[in-house]
PDB file of N, CA and C in Angstrom:
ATOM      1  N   UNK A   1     109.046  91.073 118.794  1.00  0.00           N
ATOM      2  CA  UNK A   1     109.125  90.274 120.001  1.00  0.00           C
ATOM      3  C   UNK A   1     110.357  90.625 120.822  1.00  0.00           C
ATOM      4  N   UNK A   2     111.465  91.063 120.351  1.00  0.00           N
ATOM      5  CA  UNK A   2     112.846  90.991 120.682  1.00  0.00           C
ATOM      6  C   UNK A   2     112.599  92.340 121.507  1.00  0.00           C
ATOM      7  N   UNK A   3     111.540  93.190 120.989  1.00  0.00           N
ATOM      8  CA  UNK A   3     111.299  94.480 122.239  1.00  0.00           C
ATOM      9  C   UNK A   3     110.970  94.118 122.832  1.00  0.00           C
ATOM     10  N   UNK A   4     109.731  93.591 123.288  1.00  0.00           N
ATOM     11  CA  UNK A   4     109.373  92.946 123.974  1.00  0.00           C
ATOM     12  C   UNK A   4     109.808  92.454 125.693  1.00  0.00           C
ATOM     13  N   UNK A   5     110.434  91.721 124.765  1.00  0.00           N
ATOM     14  CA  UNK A   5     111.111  90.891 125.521  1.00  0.00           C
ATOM     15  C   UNK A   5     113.038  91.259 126.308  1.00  0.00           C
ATOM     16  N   UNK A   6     113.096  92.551 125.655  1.00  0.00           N
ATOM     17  CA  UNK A   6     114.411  93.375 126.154  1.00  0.00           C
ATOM     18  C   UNK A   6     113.606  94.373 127.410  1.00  0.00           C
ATOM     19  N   UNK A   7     111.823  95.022 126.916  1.00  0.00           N
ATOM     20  CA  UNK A   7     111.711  95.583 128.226  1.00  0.00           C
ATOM     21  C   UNK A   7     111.074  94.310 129.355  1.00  0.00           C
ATOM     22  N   UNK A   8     110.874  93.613 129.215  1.00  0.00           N
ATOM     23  CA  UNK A   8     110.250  92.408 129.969  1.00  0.00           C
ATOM     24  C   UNK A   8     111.707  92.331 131.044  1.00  0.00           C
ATOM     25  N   UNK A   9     112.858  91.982 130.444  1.00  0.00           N
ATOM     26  CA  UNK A   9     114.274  91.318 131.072  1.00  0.00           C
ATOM     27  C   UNK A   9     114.702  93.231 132.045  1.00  0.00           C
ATOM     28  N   UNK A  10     114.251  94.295 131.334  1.00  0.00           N
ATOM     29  CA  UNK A  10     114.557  95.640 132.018  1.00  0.00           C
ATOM     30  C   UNK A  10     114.235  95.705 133.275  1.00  0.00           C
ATOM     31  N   UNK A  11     112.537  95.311 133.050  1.00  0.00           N
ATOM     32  CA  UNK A  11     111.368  95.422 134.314  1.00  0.00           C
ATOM     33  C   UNK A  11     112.099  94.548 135.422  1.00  0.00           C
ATOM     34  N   UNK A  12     112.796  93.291 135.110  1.00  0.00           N
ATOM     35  CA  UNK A  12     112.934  92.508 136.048  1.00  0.00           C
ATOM     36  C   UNK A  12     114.337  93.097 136.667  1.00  0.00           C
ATOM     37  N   UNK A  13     115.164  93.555 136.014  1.00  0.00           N
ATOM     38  CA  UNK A  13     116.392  93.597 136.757  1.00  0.00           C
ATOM     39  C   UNK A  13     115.824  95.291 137.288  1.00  0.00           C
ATOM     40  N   UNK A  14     115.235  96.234 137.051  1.00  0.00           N
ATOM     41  CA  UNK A  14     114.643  96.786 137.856  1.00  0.00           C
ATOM     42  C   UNK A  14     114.048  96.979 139.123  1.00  0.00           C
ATOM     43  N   UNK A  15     113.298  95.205 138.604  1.00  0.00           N
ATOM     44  CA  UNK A  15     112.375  94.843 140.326  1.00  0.00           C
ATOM     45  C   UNK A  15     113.532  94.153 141.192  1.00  0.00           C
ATOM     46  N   UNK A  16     114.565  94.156 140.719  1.00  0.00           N
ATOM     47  CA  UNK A  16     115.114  93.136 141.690  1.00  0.00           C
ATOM     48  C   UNK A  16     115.335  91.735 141.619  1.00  0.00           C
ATOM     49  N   UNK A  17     114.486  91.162 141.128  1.00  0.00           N
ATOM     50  CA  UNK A  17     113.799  89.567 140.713  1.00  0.00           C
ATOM     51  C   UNK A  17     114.923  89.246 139.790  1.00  0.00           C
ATOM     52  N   UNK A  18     115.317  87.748 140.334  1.00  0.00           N
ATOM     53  CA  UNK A  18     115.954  87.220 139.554  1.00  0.00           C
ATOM     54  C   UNK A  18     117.342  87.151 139.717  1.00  0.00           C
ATOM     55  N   UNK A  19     118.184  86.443 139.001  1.00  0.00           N
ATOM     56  CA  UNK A  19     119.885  86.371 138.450  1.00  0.00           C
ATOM     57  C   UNK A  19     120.496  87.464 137.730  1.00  0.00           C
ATOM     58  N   UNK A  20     120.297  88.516 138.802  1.00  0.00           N
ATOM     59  CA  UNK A  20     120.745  89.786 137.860  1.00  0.00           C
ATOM     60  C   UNK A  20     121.884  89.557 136.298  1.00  0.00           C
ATOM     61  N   UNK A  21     123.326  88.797 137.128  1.00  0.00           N
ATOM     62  CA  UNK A  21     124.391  88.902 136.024  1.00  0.00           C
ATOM     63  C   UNK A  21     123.540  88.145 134.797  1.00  0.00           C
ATOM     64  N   UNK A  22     122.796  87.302 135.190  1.00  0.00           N
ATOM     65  CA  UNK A  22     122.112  86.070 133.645  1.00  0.00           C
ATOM     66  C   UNK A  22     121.423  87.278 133.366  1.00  0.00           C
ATOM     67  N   UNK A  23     120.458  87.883 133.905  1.00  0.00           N
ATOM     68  CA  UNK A  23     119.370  88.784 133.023  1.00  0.00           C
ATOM     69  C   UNK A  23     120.579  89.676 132.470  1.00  0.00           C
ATOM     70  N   UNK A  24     121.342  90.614 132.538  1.00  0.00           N
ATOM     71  CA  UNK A  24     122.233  91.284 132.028  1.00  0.00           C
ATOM     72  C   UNK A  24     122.895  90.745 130.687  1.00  0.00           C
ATOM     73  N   UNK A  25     123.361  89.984 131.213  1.00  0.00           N
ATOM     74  CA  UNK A  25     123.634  88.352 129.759  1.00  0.00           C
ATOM     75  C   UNK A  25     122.663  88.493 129.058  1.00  0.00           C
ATOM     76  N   UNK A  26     121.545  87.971 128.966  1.00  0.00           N
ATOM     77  CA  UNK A  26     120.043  87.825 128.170  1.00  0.00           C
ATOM     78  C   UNK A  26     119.941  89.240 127.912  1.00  0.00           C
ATOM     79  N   UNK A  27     119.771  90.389 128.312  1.00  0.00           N
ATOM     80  CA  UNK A  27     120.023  91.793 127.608  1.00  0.00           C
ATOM     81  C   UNK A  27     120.641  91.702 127.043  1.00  0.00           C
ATOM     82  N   UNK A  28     122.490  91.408 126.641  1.00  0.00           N
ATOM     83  CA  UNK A  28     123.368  91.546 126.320  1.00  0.00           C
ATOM     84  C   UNK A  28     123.402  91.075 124.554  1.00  0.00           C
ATOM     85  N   UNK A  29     122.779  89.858 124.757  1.00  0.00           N
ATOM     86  CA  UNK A  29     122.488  88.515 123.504  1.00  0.00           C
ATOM     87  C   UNK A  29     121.225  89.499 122.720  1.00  0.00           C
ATOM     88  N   UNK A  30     120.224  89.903 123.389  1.00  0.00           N
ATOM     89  CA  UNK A  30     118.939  90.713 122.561  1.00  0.00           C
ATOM     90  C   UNK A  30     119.402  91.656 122.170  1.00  0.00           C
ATOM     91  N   UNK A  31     120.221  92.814 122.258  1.00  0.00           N
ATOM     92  CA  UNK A  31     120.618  94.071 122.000  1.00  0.00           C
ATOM     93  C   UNK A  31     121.720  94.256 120.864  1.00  0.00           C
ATOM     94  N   UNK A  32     122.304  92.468 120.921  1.00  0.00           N
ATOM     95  CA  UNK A  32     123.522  92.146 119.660  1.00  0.00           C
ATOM     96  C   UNK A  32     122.102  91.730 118.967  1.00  0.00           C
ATOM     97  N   UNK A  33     121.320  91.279 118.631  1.00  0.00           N
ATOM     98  CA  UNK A  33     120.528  90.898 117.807  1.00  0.00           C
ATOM     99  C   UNK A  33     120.645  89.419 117.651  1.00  0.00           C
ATOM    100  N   UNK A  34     121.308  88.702 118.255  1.00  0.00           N
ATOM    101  CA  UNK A  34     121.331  87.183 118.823  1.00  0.00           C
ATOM    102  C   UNK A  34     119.939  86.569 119.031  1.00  0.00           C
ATOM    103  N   UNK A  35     119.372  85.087 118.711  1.00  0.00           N
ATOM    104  CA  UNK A  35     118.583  84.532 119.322  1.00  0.00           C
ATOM    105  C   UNK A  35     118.985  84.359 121.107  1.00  0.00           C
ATOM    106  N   UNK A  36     117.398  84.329 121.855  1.00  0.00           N
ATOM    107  CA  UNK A  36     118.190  84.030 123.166  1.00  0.00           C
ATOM    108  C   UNK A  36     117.627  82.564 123.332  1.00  0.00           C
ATOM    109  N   UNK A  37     118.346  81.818 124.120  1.00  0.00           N
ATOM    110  CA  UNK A  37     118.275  80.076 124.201  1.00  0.00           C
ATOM    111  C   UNK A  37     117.100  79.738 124.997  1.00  0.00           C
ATOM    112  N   UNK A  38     116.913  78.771 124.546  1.00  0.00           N
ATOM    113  CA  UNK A  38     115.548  78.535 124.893  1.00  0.00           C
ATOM    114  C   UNK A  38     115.044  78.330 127.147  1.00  0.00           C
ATOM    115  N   UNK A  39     116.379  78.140 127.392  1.00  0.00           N
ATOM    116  CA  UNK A  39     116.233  78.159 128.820  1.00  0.00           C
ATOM    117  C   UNK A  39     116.309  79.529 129.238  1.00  0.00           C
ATOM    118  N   UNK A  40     116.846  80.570 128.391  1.00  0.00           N
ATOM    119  CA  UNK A  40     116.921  81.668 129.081  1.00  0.00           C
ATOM    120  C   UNK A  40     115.823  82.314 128.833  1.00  0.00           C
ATOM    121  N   UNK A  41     114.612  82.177 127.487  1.00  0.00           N
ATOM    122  CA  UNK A  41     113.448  82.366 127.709  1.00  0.00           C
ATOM    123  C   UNK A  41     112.608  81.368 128.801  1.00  0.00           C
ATOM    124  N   UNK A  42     112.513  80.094 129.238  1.00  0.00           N
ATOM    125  CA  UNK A  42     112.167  80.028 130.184  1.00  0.00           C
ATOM    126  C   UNK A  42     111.533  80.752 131.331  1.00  0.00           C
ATOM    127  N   UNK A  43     113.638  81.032 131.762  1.00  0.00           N
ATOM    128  CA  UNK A  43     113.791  81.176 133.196  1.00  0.00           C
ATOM    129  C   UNK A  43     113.131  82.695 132.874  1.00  0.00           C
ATOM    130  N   UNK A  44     112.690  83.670 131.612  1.00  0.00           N
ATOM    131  CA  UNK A  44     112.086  84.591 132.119  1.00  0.00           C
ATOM    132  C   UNK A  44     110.971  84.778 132.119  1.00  0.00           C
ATOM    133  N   UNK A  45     110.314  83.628 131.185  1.00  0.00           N
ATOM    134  CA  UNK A  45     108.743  83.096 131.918  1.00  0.00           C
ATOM    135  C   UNK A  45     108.923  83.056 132.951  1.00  0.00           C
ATOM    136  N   UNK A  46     109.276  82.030 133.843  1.00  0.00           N
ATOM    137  CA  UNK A  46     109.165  81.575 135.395  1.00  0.00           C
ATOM    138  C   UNK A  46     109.316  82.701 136.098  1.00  0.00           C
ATOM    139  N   UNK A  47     109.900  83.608 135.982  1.00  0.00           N
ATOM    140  CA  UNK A  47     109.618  85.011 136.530  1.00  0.00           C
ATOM    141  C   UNK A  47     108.397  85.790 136.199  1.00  0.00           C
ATOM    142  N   UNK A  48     108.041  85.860 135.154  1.00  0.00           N
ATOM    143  CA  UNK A  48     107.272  86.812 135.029  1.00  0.00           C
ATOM    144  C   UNK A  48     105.834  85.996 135.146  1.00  0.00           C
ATOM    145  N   UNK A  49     105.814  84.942 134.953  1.00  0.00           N
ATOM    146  CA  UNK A  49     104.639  83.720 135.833  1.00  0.00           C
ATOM    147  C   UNK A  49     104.558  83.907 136.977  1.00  0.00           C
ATOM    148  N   UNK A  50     105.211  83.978 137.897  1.00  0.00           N
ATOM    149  CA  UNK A  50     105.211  84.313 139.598  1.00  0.00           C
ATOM    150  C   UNK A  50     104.883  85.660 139.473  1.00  0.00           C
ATOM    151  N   UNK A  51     105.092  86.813 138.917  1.00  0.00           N
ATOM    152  CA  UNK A  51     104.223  88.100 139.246  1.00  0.00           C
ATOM    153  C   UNK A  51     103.009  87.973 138.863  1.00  0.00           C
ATOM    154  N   UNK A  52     102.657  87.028 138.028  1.00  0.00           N
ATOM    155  CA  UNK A  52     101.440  87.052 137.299  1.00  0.00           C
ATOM    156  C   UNK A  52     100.578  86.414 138.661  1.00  0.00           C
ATOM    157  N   UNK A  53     100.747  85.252 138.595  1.00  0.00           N
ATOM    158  CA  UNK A  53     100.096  84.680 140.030  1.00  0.00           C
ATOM    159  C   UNK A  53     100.127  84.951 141.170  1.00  0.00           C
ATOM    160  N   UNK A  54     101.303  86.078 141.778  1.00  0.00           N
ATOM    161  CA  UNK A  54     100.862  86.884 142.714  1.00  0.00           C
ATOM    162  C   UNK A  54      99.980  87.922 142.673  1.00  0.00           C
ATOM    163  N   UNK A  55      99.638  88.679 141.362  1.00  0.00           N
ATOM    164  CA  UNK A  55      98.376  89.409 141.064  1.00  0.00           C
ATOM    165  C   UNK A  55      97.085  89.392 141.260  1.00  0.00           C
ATOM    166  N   UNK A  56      97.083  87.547 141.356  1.00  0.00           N
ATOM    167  CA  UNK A  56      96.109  86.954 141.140  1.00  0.00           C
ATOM    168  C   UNK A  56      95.147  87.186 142.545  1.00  0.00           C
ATOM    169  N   UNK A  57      93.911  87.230 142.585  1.00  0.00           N
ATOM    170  CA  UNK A  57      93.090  86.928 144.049  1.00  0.00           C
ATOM    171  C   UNK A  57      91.784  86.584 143.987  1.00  0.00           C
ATOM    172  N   UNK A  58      91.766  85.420 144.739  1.00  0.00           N
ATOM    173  CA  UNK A  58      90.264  84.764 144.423  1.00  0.00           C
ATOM    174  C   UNK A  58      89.266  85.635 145.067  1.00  0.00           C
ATOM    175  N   UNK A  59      87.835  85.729 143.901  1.00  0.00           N
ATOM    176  CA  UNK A  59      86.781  86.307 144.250  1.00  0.00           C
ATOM    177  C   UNK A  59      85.761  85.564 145.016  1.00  0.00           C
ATOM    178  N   UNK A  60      85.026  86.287 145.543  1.00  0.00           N
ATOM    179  CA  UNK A  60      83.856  85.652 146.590  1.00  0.00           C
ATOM    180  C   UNK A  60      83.610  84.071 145.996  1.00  0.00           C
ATOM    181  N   UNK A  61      83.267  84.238 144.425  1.00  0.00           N
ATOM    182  CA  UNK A  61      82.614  82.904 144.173  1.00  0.00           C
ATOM    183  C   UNK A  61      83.823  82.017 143.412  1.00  0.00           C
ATOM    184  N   UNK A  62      85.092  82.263 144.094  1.00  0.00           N
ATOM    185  CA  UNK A  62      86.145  81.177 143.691  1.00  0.00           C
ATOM    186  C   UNK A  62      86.559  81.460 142.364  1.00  0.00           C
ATOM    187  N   UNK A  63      86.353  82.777 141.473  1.00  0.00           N
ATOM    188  CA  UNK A  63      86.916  82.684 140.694  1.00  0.00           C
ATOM    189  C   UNK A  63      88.052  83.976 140.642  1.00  0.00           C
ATOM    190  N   UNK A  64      88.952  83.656 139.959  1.00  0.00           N
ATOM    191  CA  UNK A  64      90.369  84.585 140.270  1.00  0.00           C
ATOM    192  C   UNK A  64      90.141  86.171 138.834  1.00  0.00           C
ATOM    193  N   UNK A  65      90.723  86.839 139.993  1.00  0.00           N
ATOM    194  CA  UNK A  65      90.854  88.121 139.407  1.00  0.00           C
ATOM    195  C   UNK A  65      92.051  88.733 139.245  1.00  0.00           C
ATOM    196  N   UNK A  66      92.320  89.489 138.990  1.00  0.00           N
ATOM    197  CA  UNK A  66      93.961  90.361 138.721  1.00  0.00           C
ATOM    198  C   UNK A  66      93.340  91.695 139.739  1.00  0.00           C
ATOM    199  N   UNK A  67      94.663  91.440 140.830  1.00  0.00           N
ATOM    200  CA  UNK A  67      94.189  92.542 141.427  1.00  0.00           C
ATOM    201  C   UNK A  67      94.979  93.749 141.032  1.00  0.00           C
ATOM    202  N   UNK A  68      94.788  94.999 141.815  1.00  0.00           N
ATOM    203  CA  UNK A  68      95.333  95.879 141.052  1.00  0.00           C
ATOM    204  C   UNK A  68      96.750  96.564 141.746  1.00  0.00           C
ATOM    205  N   UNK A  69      97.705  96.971 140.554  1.00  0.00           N
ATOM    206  CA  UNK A  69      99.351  97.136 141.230  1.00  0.00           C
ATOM    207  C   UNK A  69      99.304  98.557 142.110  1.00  0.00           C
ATOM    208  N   UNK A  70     100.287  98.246 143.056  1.00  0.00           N
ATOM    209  CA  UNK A  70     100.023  99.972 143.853  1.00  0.00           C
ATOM    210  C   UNK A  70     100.887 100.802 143.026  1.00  0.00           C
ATOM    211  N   UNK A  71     100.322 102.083 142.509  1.00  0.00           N
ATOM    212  CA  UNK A  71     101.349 103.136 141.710  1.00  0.00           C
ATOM    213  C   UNK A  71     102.665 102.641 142.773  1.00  0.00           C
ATOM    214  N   UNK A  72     103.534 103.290 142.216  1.00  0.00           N
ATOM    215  CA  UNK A  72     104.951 103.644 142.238  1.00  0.00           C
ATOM    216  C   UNK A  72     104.975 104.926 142.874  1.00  0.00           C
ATOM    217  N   UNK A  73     105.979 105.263 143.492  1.00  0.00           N
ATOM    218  CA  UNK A  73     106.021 107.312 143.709  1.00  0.00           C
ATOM    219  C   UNK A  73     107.343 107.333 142.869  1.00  0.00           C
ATOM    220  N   UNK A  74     107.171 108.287 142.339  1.00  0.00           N
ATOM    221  CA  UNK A  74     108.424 109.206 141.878  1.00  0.00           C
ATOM    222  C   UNK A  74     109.651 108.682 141.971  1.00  0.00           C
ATOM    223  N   UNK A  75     110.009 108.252 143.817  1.00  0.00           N
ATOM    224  CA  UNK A  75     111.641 107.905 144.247  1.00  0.00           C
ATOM    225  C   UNK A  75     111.344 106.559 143.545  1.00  0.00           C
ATOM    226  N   UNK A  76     110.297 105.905 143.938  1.00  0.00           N
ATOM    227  CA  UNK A  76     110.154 104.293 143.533  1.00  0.00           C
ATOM    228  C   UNK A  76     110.686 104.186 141.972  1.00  0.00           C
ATOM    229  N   UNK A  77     110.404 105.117 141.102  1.00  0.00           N
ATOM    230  CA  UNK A  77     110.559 105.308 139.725  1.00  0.00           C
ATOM    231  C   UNK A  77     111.774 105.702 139.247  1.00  0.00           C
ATOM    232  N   UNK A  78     112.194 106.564 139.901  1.00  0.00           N
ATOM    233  CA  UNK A  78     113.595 107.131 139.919  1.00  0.00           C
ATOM    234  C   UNK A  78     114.475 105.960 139.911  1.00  0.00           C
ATOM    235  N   UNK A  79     114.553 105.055 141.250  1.00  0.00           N
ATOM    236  CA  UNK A  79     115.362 103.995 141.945  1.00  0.00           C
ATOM    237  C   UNK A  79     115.278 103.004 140.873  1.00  0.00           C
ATOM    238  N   UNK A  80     114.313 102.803 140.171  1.00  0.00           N
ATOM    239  CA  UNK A  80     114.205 101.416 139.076  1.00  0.00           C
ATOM    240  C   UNK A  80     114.797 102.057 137.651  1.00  0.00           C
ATOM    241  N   UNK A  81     114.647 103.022 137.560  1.00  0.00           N
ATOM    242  CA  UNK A  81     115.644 103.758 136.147  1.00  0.00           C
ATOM    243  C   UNK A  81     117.240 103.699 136.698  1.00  0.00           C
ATOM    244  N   UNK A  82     117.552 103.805 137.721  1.00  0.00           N
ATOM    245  CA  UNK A  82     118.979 103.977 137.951  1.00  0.00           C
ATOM    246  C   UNK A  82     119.663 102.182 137.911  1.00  0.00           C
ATOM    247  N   UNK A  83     118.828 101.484 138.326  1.00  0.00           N
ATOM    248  CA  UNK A  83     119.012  99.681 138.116  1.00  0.00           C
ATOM    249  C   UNK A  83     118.979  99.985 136.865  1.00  0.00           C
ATOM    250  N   UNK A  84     118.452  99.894 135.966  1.00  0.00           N
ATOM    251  CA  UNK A  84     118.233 100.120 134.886  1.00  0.00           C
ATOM    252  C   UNK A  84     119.744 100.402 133.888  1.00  0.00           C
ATOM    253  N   UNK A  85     120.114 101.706 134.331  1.00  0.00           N
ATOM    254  CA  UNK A  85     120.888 102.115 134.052  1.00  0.00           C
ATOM    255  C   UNK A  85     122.809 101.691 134.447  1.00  0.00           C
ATOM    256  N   UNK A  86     122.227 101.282 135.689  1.00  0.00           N
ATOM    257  CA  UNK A  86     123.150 100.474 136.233  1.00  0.00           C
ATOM    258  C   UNK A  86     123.373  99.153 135.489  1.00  0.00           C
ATOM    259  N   UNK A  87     122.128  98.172 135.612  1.00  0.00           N
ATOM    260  CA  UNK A  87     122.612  96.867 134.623  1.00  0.00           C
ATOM    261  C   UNK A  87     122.997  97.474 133.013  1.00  0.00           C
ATOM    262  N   UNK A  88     122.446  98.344 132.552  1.00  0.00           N
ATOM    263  CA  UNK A  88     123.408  98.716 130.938  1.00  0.00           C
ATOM    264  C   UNK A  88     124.508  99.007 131.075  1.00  0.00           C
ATOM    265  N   UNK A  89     125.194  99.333 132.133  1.00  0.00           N
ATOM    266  CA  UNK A  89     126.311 100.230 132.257  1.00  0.00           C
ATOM    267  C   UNK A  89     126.067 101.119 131.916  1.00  0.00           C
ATOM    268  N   UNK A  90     125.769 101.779 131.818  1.00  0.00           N
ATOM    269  CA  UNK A  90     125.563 103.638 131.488  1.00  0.00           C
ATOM    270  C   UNK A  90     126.117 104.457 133.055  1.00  0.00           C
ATOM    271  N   UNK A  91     126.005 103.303 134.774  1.00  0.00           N
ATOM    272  CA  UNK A  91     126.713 104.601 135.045  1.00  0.00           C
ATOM    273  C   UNK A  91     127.397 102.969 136.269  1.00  0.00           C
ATOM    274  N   UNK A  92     128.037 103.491 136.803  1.00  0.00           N
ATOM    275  CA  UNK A  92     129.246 102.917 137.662  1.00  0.00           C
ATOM    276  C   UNK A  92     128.345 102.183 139.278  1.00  0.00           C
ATOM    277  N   UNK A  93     129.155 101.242 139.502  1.00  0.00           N
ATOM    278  CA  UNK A  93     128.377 101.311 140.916  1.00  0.00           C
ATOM    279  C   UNK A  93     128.139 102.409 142.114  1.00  0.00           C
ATOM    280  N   UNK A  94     129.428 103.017 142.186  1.00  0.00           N
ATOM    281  CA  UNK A  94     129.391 103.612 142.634  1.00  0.00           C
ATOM    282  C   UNK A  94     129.006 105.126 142.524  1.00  0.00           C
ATOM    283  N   UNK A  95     129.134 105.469 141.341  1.00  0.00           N
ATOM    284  CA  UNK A  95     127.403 106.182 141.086  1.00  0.00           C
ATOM    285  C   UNK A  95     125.925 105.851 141.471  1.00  0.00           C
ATOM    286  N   UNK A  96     125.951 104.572 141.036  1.00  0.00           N
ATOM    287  CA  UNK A  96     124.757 103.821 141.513  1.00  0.00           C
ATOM    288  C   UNK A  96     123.891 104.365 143.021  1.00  0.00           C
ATOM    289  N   UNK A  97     125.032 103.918 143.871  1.00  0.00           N
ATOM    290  CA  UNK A  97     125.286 104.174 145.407  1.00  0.00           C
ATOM    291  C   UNK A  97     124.782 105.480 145.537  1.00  0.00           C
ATOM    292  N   UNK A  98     125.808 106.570 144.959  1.00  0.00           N
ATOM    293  CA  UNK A  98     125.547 108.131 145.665  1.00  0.00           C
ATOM    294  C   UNK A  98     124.261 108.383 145.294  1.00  0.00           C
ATOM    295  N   UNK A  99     123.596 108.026 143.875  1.00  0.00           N
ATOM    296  CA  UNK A  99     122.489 108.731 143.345  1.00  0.00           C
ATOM    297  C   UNK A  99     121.349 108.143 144.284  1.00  0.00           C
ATOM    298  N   UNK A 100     121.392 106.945 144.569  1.00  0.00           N
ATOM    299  CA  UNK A 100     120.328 106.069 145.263  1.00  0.00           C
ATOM    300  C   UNK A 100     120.366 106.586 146.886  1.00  0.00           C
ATOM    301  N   UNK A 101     121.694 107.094 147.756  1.00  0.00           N
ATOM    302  CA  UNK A 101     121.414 107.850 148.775  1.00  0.00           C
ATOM    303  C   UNK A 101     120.559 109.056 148.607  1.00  0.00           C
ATOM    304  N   UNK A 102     121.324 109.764 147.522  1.00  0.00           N
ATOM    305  CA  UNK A 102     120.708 111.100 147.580  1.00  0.00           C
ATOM    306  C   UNK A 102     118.768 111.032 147.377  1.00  0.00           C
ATOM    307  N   UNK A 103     118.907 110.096 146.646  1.00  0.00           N
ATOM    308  CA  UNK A 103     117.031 109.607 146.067  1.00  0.00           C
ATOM    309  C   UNK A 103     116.216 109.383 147.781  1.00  0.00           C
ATOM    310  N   UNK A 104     116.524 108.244 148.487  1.00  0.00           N
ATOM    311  CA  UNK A 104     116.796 107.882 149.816  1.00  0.00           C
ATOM    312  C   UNK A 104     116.631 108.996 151.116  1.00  0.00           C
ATOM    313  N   UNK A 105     117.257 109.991 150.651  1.00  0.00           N
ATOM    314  CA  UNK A 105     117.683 110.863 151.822  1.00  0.00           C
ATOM    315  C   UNK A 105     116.364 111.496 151.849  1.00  0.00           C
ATOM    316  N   UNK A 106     115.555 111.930 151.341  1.00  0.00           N
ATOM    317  CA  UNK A 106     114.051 112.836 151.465  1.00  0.00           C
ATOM    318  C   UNK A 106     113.103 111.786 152.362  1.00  0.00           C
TER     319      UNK A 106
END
C-alpha cells in the first residue's frame, strides 16, 4: 500500500494539485517508513476524488462513464519528472527553472 500511495502523493505534486510543502511532508513520513495520519490520507483522497469525478461524464441515458485522459507529449512528461524531482530534492530550484525553460523553449 505504502507504494501505492508514495506514487499516488508523486502524481499529485507532479500535477500541480494540492499543498505541495504537506504532499512533500506525506512523501517524506512514507519513504522513512512512518505510518501517515489519518488526515493526511484524507486530504489525499479528496484529491484524488476530484480527478476521479472530473473524469466522470454522463451518458445519453444518465448514466456516468470515465471519460478518456488526453496522452501527455513528451515536454508534458519531461516537465512532471522534473516536479518530481524537484519535490525529492534531487535537483535545486533553480535547476528546476533552467531545465523547464530549456523544455519550454521548442
Amino acid at each position: 500500500m505504502s507504494e501505492d500511495l508514495l506514487k499516488t502523493v508523486r502524481d499529485l505534486i507532479a500535477s500541480g494539485k494540492g499543498d505541495i510543502k504537506r504532499l512533500r511532508d506525506i512523501m517524506n513520513i512514507i519513504k522513512q517508513g512512518n505510518p501517515v495520519y489519518l488526515s493526511d490520507y484524507r486530504y489525499i483522497q479528496s484529491l484524488t476524488s476530484e480527478d476521479f469525478e472530473k473524469q466522470q461524464v454522463e451518458d445519453k441515458d444518465g448514466s456516468f462513464v470515465a471519460k478518456q485522459k488526453p496522452k501527455q507529449t513528451k515536454s508534458d512528461e519531461s516537465l512532471n519528472l522534473l516536479r518530481i524531482r524537484l519535490a525529492e530534492g534531487q535537483i535545486t530550484v533553480d535547476e528546476f527553472r533552467e531545465l523547464k525553460e530549456a523544455l519550454t523553449e521548442d
